[in-house]
Protein backbone atom coordinates (compact mmCIF):
# COMPACT_ATOMS: atom_id res chain seq x y z
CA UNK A 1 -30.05 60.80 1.51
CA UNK A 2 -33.59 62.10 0.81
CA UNK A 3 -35.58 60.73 -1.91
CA UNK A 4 -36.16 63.78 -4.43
CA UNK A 5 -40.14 64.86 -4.76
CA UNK A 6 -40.20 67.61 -6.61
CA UNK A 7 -42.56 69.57 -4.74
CA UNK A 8 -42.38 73.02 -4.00
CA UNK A 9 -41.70 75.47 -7.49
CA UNK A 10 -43.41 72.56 -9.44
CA UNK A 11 -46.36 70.19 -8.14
CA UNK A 12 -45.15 66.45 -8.98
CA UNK A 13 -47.93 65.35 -11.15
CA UNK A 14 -46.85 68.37 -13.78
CA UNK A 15 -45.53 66.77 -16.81
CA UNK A 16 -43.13 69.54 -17.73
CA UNK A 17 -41.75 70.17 -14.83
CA UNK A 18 -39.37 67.48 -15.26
CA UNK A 19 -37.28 68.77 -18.16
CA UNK A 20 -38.28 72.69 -16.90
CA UNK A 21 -34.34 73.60 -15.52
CA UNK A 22 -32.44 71.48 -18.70
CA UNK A 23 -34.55 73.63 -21.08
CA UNK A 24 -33.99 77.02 -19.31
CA UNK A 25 -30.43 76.12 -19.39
CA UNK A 26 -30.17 74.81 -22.95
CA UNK A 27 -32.34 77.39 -24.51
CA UNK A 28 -32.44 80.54 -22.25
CA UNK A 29 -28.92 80.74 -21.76
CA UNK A 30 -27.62 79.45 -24.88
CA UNK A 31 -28.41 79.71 -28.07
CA UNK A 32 -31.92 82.11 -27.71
CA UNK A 33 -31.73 85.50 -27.39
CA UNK A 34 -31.95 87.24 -23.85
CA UNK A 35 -33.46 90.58 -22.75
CA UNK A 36 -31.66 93.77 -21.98
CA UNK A 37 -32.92 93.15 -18.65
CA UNK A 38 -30.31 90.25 -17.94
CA UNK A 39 -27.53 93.28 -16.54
CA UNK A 40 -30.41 95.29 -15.26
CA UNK A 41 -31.19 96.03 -11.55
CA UNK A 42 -34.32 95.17 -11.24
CA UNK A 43 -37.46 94.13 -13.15
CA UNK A 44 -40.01 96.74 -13.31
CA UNK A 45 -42.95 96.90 -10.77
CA UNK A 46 -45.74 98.33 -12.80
CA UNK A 47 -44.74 99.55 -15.73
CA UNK A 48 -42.79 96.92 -17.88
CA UNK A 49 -41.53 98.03 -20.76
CA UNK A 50 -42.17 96.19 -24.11
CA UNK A 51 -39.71 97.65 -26.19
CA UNK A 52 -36.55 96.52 -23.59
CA UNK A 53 -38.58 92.74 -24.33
CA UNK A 54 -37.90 93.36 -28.51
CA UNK A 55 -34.41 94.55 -28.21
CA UNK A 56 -32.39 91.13 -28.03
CA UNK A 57 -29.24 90.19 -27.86
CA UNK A 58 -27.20 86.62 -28.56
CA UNK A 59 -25.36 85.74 -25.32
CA UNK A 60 -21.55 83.90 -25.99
CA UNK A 61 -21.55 80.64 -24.10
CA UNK A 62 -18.44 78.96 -25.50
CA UNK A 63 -16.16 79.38 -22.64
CA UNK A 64 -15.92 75.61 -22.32
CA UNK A 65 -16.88 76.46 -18.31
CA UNK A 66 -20.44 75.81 -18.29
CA UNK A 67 -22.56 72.35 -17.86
CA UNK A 68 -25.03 72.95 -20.75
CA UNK A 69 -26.48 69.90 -19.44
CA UNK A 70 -27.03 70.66 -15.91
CA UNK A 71 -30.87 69.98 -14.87
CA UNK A 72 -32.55 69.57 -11.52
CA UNK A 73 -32.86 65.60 -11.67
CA UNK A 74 -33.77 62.88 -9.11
CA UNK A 75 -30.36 61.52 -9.22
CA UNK A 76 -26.37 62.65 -9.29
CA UNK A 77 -23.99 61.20 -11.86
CA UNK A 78 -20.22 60.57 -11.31
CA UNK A 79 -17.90 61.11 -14.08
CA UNK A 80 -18.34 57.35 -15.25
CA UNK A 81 -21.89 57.60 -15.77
CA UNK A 82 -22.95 55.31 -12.71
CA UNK A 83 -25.85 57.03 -10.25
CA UNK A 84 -24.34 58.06 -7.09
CA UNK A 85 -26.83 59.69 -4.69
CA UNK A 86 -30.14 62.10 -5.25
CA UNK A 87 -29.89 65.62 -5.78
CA UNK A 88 -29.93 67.99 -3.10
CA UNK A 89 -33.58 69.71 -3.03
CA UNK A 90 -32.70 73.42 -3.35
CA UNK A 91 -35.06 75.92 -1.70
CA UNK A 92 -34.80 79.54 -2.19
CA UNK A 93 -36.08 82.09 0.64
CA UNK A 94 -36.55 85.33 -0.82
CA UNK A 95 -38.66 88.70 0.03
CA UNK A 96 -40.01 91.79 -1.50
CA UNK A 97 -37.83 93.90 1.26
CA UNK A 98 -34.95 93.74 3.37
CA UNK A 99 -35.06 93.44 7.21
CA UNK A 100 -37.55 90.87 7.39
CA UNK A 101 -35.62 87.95 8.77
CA UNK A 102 -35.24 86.11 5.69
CA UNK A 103 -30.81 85.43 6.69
CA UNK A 104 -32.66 84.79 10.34
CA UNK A 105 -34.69 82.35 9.19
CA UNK A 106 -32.77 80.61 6.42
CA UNK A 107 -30.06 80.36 9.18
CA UNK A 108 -32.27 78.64 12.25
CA UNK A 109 -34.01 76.50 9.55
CA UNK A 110 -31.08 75.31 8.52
CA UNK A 111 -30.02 74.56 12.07
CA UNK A 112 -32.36 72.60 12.70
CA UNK A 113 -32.63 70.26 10.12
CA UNK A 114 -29.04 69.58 10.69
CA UNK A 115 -29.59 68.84 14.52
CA UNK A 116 -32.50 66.42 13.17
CA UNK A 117 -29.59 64.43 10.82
CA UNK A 118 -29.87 65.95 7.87
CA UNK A 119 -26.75 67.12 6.06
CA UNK A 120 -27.56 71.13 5.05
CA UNK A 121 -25.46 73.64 2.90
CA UNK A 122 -26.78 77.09 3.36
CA UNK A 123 -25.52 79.46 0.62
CA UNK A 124 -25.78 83.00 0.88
CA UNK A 125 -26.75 84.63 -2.58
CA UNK A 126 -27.18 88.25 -1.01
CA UNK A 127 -24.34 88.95 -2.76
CA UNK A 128 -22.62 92.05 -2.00
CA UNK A 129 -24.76 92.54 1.45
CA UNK A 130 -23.51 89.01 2.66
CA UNK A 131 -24.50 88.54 6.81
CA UNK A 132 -25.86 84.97 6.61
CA UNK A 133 -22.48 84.07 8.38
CA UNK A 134 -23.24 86.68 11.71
CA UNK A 135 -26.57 84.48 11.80
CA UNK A 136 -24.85 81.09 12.18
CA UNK A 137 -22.13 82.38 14.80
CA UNK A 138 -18.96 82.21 12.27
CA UNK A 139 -16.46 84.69 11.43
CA UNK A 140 -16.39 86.50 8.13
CA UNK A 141 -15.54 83.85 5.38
CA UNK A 142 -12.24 84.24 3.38
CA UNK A 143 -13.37 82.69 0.35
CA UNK A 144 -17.36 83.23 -1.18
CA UNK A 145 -19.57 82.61 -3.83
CA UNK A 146 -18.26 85.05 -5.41
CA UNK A 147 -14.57 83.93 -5.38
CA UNK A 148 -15.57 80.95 -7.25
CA UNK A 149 -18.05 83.12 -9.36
CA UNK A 150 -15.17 84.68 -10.96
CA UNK A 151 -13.05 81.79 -10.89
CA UNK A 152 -10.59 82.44 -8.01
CA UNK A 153 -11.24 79.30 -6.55
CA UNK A 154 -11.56 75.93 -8.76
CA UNK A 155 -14.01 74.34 -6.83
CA UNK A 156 -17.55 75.47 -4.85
CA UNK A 157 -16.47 73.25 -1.94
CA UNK A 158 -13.32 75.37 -1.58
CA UNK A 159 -15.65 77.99 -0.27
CA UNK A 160 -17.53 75.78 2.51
CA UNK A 161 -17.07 76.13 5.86
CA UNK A 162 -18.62 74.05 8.96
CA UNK A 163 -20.98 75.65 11.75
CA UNK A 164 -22.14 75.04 14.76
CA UNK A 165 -23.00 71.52 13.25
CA UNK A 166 -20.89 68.65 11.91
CA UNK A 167 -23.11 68.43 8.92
CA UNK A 168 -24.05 72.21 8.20
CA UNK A 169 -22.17 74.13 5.95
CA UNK A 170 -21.83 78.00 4.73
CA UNK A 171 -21.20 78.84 1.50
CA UNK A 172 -20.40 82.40 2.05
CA UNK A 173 -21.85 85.25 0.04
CA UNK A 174 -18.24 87.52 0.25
CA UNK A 175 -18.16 91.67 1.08
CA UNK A 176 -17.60 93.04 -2.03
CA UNK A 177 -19.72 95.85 -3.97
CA UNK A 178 -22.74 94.52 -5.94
CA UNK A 179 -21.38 96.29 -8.96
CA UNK A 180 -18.03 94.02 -8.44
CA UNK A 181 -19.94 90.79 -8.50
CA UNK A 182 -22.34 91.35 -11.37
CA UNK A 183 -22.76 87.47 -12.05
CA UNK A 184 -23.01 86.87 -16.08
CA UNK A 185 -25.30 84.17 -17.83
CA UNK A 186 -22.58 81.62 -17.75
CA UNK A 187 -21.71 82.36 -14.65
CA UNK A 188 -24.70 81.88 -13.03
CA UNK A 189 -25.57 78.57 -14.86
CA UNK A 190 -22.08 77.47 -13.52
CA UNK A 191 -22.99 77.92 -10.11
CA UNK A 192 -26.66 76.61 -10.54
CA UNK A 193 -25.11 73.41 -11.74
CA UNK A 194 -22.45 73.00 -8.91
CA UNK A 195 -25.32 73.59 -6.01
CA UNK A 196 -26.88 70.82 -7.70
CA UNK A 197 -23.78 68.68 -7.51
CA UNK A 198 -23.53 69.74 -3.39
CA UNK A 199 -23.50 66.35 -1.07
CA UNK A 200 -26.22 67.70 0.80
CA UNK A 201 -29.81 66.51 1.99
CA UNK A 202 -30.91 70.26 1.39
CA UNK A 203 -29.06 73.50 0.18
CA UNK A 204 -30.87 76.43 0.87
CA UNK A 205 -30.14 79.95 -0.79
CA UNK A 206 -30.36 83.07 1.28
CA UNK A 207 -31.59 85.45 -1.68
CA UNK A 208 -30.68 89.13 -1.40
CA UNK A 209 -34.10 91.46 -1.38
CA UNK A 210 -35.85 92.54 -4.10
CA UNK A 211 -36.39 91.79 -7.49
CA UNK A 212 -33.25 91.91 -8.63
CA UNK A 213 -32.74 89.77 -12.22
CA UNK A 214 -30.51 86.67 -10.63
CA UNK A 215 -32.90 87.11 -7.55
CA UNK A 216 -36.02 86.11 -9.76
CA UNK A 217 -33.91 83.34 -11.47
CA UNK A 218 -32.28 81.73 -8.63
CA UNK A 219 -35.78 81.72 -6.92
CA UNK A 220 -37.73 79.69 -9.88
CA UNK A 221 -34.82 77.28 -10.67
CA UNK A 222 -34.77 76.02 -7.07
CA UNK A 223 -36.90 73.22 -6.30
CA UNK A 224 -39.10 75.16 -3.92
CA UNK A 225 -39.49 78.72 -3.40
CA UNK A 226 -40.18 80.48 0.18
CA UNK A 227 -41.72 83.82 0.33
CA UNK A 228 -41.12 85.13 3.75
CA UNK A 229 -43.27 88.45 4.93
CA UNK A 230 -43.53 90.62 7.74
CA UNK A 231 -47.35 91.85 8.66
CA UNK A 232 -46.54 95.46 7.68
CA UNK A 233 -47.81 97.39 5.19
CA UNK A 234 -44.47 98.31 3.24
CA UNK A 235 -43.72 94.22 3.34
CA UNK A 236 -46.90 92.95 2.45
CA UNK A 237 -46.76 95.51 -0.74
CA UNK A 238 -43.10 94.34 -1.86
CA UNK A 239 -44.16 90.62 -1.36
CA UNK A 240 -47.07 92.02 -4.24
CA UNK A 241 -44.00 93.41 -6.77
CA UNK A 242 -42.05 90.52 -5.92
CA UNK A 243 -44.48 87.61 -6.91
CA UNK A 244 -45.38 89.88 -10.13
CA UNK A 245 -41.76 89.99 -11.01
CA UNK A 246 -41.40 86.42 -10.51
CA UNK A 247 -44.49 85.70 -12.80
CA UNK A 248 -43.42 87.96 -15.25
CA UNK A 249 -39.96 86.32 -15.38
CA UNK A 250 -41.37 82.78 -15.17
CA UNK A 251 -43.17 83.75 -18.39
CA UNK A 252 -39.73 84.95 -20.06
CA UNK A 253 -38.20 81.59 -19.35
CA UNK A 254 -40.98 79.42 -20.36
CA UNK A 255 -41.47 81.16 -23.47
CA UNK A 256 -37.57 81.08 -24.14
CA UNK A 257 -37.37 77.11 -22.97
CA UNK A 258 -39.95 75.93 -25.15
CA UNK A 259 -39.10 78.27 -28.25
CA UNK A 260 -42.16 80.61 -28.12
CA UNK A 261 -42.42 83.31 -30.89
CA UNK A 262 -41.08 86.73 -29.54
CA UNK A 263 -44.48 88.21 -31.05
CA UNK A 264 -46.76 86.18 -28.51
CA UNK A 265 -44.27 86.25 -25.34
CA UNK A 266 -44.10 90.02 -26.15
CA UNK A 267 -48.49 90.06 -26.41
CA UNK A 268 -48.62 88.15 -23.06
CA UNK A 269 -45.87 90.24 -21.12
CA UNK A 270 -47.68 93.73 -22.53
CA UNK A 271 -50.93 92.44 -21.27
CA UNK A 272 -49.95 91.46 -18.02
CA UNK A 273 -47.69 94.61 -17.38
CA UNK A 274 -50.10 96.72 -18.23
CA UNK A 275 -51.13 99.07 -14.89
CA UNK A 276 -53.83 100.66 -16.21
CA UNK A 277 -55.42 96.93 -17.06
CA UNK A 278 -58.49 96.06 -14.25
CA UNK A 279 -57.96 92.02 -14.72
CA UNK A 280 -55.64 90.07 -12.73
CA UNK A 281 -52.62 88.52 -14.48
CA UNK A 282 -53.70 85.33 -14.02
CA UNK A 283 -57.00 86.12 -15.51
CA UNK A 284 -55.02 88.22 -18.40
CA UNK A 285 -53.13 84.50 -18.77
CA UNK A 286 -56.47 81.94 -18.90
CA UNK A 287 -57.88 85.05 -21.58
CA UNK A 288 -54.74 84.53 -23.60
CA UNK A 289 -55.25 80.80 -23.22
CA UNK A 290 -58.16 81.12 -24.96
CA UNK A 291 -56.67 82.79 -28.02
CA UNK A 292 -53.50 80.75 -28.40
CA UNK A 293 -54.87 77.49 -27.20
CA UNK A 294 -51.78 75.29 -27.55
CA UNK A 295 -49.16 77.83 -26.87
CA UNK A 296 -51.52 79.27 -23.98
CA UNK A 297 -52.36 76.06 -22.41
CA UNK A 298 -48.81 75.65 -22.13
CA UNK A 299 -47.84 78.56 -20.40
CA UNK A 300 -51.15 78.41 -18.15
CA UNK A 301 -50.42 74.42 -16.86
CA UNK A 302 -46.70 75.61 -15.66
CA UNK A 303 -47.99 78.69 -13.90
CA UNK A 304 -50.38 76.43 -11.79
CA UNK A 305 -47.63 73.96 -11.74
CA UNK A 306 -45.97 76.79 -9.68
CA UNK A 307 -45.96 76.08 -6.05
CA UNK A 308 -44.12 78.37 -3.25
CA UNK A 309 -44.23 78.50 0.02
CA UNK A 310 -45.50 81.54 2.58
CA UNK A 311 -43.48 82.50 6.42
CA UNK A 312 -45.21 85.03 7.82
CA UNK A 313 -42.53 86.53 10.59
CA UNK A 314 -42.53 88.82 13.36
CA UNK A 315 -46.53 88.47 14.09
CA UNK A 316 -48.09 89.92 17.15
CA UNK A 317 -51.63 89.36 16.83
CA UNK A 318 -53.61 86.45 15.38
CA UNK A 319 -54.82 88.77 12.83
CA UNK A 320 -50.93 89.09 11.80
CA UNK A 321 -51.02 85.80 11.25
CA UNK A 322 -54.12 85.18 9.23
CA UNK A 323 -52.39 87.70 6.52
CA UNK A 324 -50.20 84.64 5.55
CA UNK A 325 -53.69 82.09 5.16
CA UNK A 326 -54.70 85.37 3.25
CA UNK A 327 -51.77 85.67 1.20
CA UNK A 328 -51.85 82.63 -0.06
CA UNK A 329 -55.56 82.66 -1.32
CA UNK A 330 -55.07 85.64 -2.68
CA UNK A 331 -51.67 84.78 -4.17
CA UNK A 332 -53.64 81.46 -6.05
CA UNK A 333 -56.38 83.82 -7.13
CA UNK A 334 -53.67 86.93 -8.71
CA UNK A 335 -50.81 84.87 -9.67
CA UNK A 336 -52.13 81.20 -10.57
CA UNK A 337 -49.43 80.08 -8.33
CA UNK A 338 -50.69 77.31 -6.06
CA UNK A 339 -49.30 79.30 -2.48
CA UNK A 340 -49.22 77.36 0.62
CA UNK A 341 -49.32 79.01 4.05
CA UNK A 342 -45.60 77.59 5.54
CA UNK A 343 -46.92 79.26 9.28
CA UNK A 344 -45.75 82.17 11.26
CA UNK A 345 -43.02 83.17 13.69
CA UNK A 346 -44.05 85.36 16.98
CA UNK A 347 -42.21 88.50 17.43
CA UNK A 348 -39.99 87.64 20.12
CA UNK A 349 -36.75 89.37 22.30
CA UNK A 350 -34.89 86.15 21.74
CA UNK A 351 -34.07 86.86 18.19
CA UNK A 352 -32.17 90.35 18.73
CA UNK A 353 -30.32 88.73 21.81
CA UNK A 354 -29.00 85.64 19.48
CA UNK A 355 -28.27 88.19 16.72
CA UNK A 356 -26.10 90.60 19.25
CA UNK A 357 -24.02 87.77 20.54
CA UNK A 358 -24.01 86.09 17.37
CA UNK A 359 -25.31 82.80 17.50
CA UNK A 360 -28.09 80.30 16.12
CA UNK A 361 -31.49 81.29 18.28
CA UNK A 362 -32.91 77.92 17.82
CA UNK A 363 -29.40 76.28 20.03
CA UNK A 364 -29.64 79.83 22.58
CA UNK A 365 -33.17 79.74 22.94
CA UNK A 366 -34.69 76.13 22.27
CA UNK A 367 -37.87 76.89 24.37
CA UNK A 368 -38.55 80.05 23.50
CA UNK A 369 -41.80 80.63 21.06
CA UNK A 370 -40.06 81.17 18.12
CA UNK A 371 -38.23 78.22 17.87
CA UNK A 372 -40.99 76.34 18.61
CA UNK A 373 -42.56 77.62 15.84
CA UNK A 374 -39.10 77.42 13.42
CA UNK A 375 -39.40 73.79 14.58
CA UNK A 376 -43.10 73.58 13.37
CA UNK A 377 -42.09 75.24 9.85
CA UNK A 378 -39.60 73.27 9.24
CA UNK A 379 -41.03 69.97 9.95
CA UNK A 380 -43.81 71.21 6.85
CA UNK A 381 -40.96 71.91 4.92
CA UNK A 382 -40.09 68.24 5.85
CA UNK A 383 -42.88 66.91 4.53
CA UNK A 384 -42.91 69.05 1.39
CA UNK A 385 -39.26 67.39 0.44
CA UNK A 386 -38.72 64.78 2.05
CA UNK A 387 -39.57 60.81 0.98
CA UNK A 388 -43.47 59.70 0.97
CA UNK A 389 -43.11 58.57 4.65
CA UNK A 390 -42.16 61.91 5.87
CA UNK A 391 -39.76 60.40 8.30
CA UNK A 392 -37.23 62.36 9.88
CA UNK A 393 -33.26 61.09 10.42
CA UNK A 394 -32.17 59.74 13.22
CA UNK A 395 -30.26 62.47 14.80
């Protein structure tokens, strides 16, 4: 098993990045009031509304099915209180848009790392658009995420299936209607707590696009956050609203985990919503630093604590694939968030031939450019997660 660094959403040397997930899920989700937004679609893009941020609501978490305890640690405890094995390092992929590759490349990834030893659960969290499955050569599963959501299955692992690898597993995302799934609070903390409990190396989540509310959440409570982005205009402007949304709902979570007053969380969100405001967000955050120096210091150390990762996919040119170096300057400079350039896949036949006949590109199509440069991005995502040594299983 891999020796936990918790890279990736939080740099290792933060000091509250440690207790970040336990006081999400203590305070967030339990006994602290929640936004209307929690059963919204989406968070807004430009214009956030303040009021929706006042109007709160208590949340009931006593269904006696929810680990109020659950927190992104370095090591797994059995039911007796002995330390078993380390946590699984959960990595979200996400993207501002759909039909960018993201199920593509969380599936290939994941692939590979199993092929190098590594034992990989892949879970796909585009729930009610599920397809993660057609990417890894299986049929439609029976059972999903969100059969154990709603408590038709007793266990996560119920819903597993193997792939084209001993040691891979799918965690279908099931074919029902969005509006069926609908996650709750508790839900949601249920199944953030039983990824963590997966015996896996990695588990990766195959987010659904947008900015959908358990989108942004799933993305900043994994241990390392993947933005991927095609070079196109329509992409590179949803990656924009999707790194805004995930600031803005970073801020919501931080203010809620460390008890915040509603009157400054509310002053902070106004300011950076605000479309008609010339200053960056991150600039609007070190200004409100200055002003609430305790409480502002706070919230400006975890948003440079914040560290996610940039694909850029499908590139033809080199200067398609200078947008991602680009991106993540310009991502540090916005946002705060400390954005490293993951690399970029070539646009390449190979991937629509492995996605007609169904089947992993990077066991079709070894050679080809693209998996040589899956290959590359995964071995940085090796390093990013893996022990000091960087060393890679024996296969």
């Amino acid at each position: 098993m891999l020796k936990t660094v918790t890279k990736g959403i939080f740099k290792p040397n933060s000091k509250d990045s440690s207790d970040f997930t336990e006081r999400i899920i203590k305070a967030y989700y339990n006994t602290q009031k929640t936004t209307d937004n929690e059963n919204s679609e989406q968070i807004p893009n430009e214009h956030f509304s303040s009021k929706n941020n006042n109007d709160k609501k208590y949340l009931n978490m006593n269904d006696g099915s929810v680990n109020l305890n659950s927190s992104i640690s370095s090591d797994k405890v059995t039911k007796q209180g002995q330390k078993n094995s380390p946590t699984p390092q959960i990595i979200s992929i996400g993207g501002g848009k759909g039909g960018i590759g993201k199920s593509f490349l969380s599936a290939n990834i994941c692939v590979r790392l199993a092929a190098l030893g590594y034992k990989v659960s892949v879970v796909d969290l585009d729930l009610g658009a599920a397809n993660l499955h057609t990417c890894l050569g299986v049929p439609t599963p029976q059972k999903g995420i969100s059969d154990f959501i709603h408590g038709n299955v007793s266990s996560l692992e119920e819903t597993g299936i193997s792939c084209c690898l001993p040691n891979l597993t799918l965690y279908g995302g099931g074919q029902e209607f969005w509006q069926q799934i609908k996650p709750q609070s508790s839900q949601k903390i249920k199944l953030i707590s039983k990824l963590q409990e997966l015996e896996a190396d990695f588990v990766f989540l195959d987010l659904g696009a947008g900015t959908h509310i358990h989108t942004l959440d799933f993305f900043i409570f994994s241990h390392g956050g993947i933005l991927v982005v095609a070079p196109e205009p329509t992409s590179i402007e949803n990656a924009y609203v999707f790194m805004k949304s995930v600031l803005y709902r970073k801020i919501q979570s931080i203010c809620k985990a460390f008890e915040i007053e509603e009157e400054v969380e509310s002053e902070l969100l106004r300011k950076i919503s605000n479309p008609k405001s010339t200053e960056t967000p991150f600039s609007q955050i070190i200004n409100f630093a200055q002003k609430n120096k305790e409480v502002g210091k706070q919230i400006k150390d975890m948003i440079e604590a914040t560290n996610i990762g940039i694909i850029m996919n499908q590139v033809r040119t080199k200067e398609d694939r200078d947008l991602g170096e680009s991106m993540s300057v310009i991502c540090n400079r916005y946002f705060g968030f400390s954005a490293q350039f993951l690399g970029s896949t070539r646009y390449d036949d190979a991937v629509w031939k492995s996605v007609r006949v169904r089947r992993p590109l990077i066991i079709d199509y070894p050679l080809s450019t693209i998996a040589v440069n899956i290959n590359h991005i995964t071995d940085r995502i090796i390093k990013m997660f893996a022990d000091n040594q960087g060393k890679e299983k024996a296969g």
